[in-house]
C-alpha atoms as a PDB file:
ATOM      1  CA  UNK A   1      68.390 150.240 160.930  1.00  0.00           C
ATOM      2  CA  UNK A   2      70.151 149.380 163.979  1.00  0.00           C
ATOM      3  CA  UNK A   3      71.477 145.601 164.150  1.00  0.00           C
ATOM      4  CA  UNK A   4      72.174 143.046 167.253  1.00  0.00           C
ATOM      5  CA  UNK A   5      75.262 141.088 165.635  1.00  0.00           C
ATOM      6  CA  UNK A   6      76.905 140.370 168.853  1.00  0.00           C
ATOM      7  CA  UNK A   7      74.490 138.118 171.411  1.00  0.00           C
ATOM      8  CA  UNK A   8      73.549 135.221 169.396  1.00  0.00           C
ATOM      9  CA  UNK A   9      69.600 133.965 171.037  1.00  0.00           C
ATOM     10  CA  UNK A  10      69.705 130.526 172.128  1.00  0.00           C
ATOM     11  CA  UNK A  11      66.577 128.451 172.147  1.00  0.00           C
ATOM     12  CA  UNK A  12      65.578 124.493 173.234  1.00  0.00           C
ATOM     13  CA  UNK A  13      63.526 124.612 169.901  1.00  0.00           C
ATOM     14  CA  UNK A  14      61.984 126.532 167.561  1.00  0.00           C
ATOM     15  CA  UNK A  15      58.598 126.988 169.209  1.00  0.00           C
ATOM     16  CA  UNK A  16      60.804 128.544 171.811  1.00  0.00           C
ATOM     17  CA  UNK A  17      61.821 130.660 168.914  1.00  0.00           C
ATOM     18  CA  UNK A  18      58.232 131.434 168.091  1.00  0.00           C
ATOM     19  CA  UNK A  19      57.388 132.815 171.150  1.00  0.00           C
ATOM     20  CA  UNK A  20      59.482 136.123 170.936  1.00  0.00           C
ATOM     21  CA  UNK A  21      57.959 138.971 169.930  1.00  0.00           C
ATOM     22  CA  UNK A  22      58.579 139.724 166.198  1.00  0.00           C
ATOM     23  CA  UNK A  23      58.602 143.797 166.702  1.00  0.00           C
ATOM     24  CA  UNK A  24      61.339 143.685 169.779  1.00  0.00           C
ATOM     25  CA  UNK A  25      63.958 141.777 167.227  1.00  0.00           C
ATOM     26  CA  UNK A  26      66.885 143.565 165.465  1.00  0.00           C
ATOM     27  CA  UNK A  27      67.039 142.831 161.253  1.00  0.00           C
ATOM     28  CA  UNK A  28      70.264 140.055 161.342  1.00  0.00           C
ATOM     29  CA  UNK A  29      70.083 138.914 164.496  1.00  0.00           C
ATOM     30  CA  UNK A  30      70.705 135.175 164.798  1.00  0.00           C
ATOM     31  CA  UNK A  31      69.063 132.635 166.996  1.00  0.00           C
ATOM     32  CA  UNK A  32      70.381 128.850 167.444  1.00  0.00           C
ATOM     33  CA  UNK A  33      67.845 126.210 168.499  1.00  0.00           C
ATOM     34  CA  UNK A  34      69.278 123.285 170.278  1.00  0.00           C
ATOM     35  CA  UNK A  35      66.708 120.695 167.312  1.00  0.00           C
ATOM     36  CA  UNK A  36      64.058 122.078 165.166  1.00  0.00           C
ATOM     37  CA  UNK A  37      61.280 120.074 167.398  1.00  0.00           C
ATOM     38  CA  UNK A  38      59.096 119.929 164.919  1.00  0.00           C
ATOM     39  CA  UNK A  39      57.679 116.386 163.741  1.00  0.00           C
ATOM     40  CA  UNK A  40      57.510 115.343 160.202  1.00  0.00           C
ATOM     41  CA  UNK A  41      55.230 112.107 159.471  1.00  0.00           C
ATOM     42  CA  UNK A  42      55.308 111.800 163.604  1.00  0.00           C
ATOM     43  CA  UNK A  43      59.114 111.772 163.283  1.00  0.00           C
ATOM     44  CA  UNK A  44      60.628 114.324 165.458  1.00  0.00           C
ATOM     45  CA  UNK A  45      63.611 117.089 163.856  1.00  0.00           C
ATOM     46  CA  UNK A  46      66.142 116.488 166.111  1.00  0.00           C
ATOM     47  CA  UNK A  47      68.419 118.135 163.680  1.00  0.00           C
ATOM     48  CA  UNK A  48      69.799 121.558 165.372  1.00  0.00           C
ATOM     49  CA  UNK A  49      68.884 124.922 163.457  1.00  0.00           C
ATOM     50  CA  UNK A  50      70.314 128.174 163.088  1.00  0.00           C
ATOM     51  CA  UNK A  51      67.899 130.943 161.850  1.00  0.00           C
ATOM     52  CA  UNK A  52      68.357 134.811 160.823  1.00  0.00           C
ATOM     53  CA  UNK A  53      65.861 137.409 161.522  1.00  0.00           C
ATOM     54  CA  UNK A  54      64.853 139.641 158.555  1.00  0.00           C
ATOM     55  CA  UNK A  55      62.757 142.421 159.719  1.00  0.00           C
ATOM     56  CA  UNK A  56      59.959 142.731 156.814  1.00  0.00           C
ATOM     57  CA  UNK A  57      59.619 139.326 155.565  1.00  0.00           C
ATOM     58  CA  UNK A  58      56.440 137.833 154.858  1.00  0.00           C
ATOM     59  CA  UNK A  59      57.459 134.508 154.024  1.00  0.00           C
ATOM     60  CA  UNK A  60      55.153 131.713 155.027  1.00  0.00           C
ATOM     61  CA  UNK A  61      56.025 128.374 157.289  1.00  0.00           C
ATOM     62  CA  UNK A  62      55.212 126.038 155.192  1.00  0.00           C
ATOM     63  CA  UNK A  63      58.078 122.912 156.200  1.00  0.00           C
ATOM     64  CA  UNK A  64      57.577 122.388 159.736  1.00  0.00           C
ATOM     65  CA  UNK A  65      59.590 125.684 160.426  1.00  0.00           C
ATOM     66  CA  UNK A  66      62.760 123.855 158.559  1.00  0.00           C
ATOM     67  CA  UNK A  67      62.811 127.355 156.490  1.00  0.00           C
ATOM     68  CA  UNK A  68      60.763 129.775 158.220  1.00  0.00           C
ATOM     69  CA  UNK A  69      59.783 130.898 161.624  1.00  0.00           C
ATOM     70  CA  UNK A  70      56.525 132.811 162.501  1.00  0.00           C
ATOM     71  CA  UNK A  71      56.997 134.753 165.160  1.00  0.00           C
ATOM     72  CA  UNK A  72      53.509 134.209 167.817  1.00  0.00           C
ATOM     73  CA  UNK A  73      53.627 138.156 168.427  1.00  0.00           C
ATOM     74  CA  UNK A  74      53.902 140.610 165.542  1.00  0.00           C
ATOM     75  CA  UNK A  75      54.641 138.609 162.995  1.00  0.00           C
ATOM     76  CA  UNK A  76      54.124 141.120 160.736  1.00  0.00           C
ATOM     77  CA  UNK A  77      57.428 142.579 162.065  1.00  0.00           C
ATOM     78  CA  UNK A  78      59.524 139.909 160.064  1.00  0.00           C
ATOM     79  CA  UNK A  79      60.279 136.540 159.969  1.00  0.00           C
ATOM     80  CA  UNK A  80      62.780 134.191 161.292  1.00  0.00           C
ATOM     81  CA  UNK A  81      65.107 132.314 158.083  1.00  0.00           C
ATOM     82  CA  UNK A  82      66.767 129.278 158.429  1.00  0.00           C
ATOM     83  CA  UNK A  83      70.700 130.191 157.683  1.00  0.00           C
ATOM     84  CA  UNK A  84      72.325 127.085 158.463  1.00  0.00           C
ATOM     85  CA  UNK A  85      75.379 126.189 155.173  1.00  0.00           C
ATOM     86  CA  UNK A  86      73.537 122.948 154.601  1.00  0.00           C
ATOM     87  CA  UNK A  87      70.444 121.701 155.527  1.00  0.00           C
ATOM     88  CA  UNK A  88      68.273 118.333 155.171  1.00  0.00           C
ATOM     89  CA  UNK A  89      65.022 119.042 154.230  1.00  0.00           C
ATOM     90  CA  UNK A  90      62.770 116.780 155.347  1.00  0.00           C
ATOM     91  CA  UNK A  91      59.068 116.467 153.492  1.00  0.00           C
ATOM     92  CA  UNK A  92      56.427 114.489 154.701  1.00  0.00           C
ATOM     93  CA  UNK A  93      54.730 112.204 151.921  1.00  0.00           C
ATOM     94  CA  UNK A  94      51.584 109.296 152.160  1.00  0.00           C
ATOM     95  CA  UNK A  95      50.296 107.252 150.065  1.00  0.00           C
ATOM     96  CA  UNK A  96      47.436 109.861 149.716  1.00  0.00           C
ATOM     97  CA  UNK A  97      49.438 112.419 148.645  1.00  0.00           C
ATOM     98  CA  UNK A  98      47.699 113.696 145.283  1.00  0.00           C
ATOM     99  CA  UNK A  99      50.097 114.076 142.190  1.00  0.00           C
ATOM    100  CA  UNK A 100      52.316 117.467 141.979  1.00  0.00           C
ATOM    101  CA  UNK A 101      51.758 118.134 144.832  1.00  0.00           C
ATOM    102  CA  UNK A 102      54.137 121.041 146.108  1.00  0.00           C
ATOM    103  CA  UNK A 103      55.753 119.568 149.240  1.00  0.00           C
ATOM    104  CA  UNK A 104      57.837 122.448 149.781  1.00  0.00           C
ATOM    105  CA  UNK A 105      57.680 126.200 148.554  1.00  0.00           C
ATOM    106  CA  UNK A 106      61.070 128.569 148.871  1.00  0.00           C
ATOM    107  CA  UNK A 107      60.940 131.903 150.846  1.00  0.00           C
ATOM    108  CA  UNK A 108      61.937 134.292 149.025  1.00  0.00           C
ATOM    109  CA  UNK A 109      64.909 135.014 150.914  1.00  0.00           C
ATOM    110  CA  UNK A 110      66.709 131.575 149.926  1.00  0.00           C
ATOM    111  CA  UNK A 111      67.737 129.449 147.284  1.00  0.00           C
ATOM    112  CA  UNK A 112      68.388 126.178 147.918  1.00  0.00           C
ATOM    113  CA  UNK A 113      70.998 123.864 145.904  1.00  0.00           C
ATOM    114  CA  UNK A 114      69.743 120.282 146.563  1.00  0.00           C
ATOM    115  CA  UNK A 115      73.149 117.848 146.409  1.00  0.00           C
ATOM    116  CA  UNK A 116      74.623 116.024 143.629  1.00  0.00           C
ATOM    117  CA  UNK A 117      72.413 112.654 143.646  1.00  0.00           C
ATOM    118  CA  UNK A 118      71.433 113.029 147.482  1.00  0.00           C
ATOM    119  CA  UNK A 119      67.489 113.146 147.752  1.00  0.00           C
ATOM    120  CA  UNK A 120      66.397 109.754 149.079  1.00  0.00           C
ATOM    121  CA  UNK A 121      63.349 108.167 150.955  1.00  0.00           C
ATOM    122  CA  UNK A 122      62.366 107.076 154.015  1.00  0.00           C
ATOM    123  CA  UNK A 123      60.025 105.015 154.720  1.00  0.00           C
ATOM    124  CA  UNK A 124      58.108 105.016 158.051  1.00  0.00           C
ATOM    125  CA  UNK A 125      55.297 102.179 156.987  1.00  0.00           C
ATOM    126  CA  UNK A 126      55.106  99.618 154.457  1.00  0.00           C
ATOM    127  CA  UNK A 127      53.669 100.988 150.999  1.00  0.00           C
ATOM    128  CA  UNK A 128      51.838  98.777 149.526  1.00  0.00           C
ATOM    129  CA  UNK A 129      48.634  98.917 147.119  1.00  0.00           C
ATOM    130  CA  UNK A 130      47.824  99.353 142.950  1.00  0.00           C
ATOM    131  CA  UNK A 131      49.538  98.280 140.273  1.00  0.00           C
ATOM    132  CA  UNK A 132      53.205  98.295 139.744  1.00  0.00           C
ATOM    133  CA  UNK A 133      52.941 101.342 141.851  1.00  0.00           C
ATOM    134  CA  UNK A 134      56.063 104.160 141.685  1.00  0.00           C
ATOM    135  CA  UNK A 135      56.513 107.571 143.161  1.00  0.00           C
ATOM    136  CA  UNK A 136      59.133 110.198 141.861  1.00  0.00           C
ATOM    137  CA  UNK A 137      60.403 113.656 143.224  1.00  0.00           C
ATOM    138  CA  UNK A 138      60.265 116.729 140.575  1.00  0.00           C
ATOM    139  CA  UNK A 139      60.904 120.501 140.558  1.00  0.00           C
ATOM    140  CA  UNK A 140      59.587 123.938 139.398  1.00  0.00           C
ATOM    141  CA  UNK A 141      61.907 126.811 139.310  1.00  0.00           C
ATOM    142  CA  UNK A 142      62.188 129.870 136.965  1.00  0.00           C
ATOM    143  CA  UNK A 143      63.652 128.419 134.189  1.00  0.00           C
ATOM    144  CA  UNK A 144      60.726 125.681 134.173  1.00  0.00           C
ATOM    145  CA  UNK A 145      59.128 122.566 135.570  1.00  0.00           C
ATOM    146  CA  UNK A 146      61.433 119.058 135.822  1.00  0.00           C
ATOM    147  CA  UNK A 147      60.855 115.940 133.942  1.00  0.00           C
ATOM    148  CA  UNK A 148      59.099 113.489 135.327  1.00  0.00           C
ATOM    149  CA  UNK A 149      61.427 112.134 138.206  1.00  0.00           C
ATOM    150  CA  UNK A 150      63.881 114.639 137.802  1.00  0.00           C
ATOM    151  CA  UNK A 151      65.066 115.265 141.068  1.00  0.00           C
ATOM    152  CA  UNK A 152      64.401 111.306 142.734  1.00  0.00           C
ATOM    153  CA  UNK A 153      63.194 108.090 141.032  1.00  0.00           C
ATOM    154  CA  UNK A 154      63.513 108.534 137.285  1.00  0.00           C
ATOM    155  CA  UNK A 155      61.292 108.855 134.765  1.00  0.00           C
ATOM    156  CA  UNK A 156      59.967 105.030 135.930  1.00  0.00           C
ATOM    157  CA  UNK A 157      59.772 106.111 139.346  1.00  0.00           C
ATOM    158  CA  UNK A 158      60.470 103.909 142.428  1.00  0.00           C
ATOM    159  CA  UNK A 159      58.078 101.259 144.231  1.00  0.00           C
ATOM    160  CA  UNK A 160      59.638  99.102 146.041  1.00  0.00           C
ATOM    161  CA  UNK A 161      58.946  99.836 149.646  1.00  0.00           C
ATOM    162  CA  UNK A 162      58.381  96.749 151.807  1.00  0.00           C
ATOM    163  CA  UNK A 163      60.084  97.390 155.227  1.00  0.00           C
ATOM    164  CA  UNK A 164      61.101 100.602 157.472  1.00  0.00           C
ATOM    165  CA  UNK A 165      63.684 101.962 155.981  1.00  0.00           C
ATOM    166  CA  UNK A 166      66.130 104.912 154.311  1.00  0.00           C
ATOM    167  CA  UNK A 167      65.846 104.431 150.526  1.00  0.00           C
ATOM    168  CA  UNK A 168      68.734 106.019 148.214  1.00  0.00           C
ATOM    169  CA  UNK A 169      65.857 105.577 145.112  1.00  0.00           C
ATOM    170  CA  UNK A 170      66.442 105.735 141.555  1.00  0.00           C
ATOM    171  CA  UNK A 171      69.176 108.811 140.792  1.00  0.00           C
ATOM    172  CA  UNK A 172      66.843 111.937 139.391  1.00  0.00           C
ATOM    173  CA  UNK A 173      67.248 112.657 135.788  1.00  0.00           C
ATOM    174  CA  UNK A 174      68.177 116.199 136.153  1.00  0.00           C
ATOM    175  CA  UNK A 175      71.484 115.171 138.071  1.00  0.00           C
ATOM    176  CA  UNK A 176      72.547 112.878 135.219  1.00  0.00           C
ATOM    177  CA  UNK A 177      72.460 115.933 132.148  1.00  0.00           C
ATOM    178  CA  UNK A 178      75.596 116.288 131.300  1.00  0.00           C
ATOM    179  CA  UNK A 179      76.176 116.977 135.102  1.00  0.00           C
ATOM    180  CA  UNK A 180      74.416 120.391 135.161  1.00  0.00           C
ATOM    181  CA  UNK A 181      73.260 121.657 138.741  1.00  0.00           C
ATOM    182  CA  UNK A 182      69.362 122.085 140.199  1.00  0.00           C
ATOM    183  CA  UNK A 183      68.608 125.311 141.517  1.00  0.00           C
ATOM    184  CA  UNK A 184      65.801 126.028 143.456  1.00  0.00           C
ATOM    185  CA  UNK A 185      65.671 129.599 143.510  1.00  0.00           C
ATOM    186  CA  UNK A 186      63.096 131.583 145.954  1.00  0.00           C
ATOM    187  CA  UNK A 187      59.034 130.483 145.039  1.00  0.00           C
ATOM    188  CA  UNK A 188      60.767 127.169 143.415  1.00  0.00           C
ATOM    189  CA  UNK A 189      58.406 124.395 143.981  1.00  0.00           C
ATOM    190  CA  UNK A 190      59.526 120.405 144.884  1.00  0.00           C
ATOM    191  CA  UNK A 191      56.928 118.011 143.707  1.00  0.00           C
ATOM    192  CA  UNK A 192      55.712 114.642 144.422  1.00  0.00           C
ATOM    193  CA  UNK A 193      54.392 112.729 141.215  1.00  0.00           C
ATOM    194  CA  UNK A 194      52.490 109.005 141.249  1.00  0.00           C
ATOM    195  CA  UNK A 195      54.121 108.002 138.278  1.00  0.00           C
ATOM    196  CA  UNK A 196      52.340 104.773 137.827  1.00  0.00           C
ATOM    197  CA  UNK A 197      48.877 103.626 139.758  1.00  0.00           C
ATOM    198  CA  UNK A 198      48.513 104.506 142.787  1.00  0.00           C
ATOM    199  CA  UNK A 199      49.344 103.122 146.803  1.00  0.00           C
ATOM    200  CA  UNK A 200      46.902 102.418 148.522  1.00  0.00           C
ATOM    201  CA  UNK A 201      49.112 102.391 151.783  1.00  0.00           C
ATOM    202  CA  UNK A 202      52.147 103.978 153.665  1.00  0.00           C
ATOM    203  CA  UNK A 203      53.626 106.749 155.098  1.00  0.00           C
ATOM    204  CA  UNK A 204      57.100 108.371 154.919  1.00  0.00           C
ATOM    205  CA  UNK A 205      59.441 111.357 154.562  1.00  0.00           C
ATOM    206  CA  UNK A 206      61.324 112.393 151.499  1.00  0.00           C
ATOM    207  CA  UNK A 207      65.341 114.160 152.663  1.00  0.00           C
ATOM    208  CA  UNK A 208      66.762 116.376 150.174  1.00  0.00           C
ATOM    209  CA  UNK A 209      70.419 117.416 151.418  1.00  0.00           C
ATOM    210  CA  UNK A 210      70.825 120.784 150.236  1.00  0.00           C
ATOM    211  CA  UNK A 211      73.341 123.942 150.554  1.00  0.00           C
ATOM    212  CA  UNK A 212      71.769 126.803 151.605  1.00  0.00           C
ATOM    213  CA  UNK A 213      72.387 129.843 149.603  1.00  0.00           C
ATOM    214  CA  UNK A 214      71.426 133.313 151.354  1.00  0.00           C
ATOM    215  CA  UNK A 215      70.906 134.837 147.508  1.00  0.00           C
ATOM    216  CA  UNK A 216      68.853 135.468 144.899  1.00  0.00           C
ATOM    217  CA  UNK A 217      70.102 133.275 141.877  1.00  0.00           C
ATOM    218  CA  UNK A 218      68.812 133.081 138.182  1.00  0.00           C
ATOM    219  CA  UNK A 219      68.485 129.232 137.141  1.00  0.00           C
ATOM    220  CA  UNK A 220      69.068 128.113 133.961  1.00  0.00           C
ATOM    221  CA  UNK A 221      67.325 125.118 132.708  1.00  0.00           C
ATOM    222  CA  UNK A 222      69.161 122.232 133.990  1.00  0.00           C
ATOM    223  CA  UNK A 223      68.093 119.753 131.353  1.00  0.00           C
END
């Protein structure tokens, strides 16, 4: 199949990106988008992005297009994939958000390796509400599902929320065993658990720095 490798596209955002049309778009050609432009929790990705076309894809955007972008015009044709080295991946969370819920799903074309004790919150409005309430960040991959705060907050969870703010959180669990990697490997699932009650208020955004891997990797268990 032939290949544009040589004229990068260059887009304001990536709803510029979006408006190309999927079936006029070489397999590997690369498009840089000045931000994302998308808005998480009413926060705006300023954060620039770099994305990959693969003709044939059928992944899904399901993160704001952080991973994935849909082209408006034969999207059928492929997909744009996010192929910056490192990424923060930003997930929106409330205090309605239902337990395990999957807050972010991996194309298939990536795996993601989230960094050594760096997912942390932030908060956009006070949470407040229940009793003793705590939130906690787990993961399912192929190996299996996380502990209970494996990947942010612990298996206690964290709660303490009272002011806008960034939040590093309680270090996850499956950082801490005997300093083994998480790998979230494509259809790997991040999860947001109530650990204890329930708010009854607040909004906010979870960040998980991560290294992007454009490869299929096997996880072992990491616990």
């Amino acid at each position: 199949m032939a290949r544009n490798l040589v004229s990068p596209i260059l887009c304001g955002t990536v709803a510029d990106l979006a408006v190309l049309d999927g079936a006029k778009m070489f397999d590997g050609t690369i498009a840089w988008c000045a931000q994302i432009g998308t808005a998480v929790n009413a926060e705006v990705i300023t954060t620039p992005g770099a994305y990959r076309f693969v003709a044939g894809s059928v992944s899904p955007d399901n993160n704001q297009s952080q991973l994935v972008v849909v082209p408006g015009t034969n999207p059928g044709s492929g997909k744009w994939v996010r192929c910056d080295q490192h990424i923060d991946l930003i997930l929106p969370i409330t205090f309605a958000t239902a337990d395990q819920t999957a807050l972010v799903t991996v194309p298939a074309e990536l795996t993601l390796l989230p960094d050594y004790l760096g997912p942390f919150w932030e908060m956009i409005t006070t949470w407040a509400g229940g009793v003793a309430s705590t939130i906690a960040l787990t993961w399912h991959n192929q190996s299996g599902t996380g502990g209970d705060g494996s990947l942010l907050g612990s298996t206690t969870g964290d709660g303490t929320f009272p002011v806008r703010s960034f939040f590093r959180g309680t270090a996850g669990d499956g950082f801490s065993s005997t300093l083994r990697r998480i790998v979230l490997n494509p259809t790997a699932t991040v999860l947001f658990q109530r650990i204890i009650s329930a708010f009854t208020s607040g909004t906010g955004n979870v960040h998980i720095p991560c290294s992007l891997i454009s490869a299929p990797i096997i996880p072992i268990a990491p616990s």
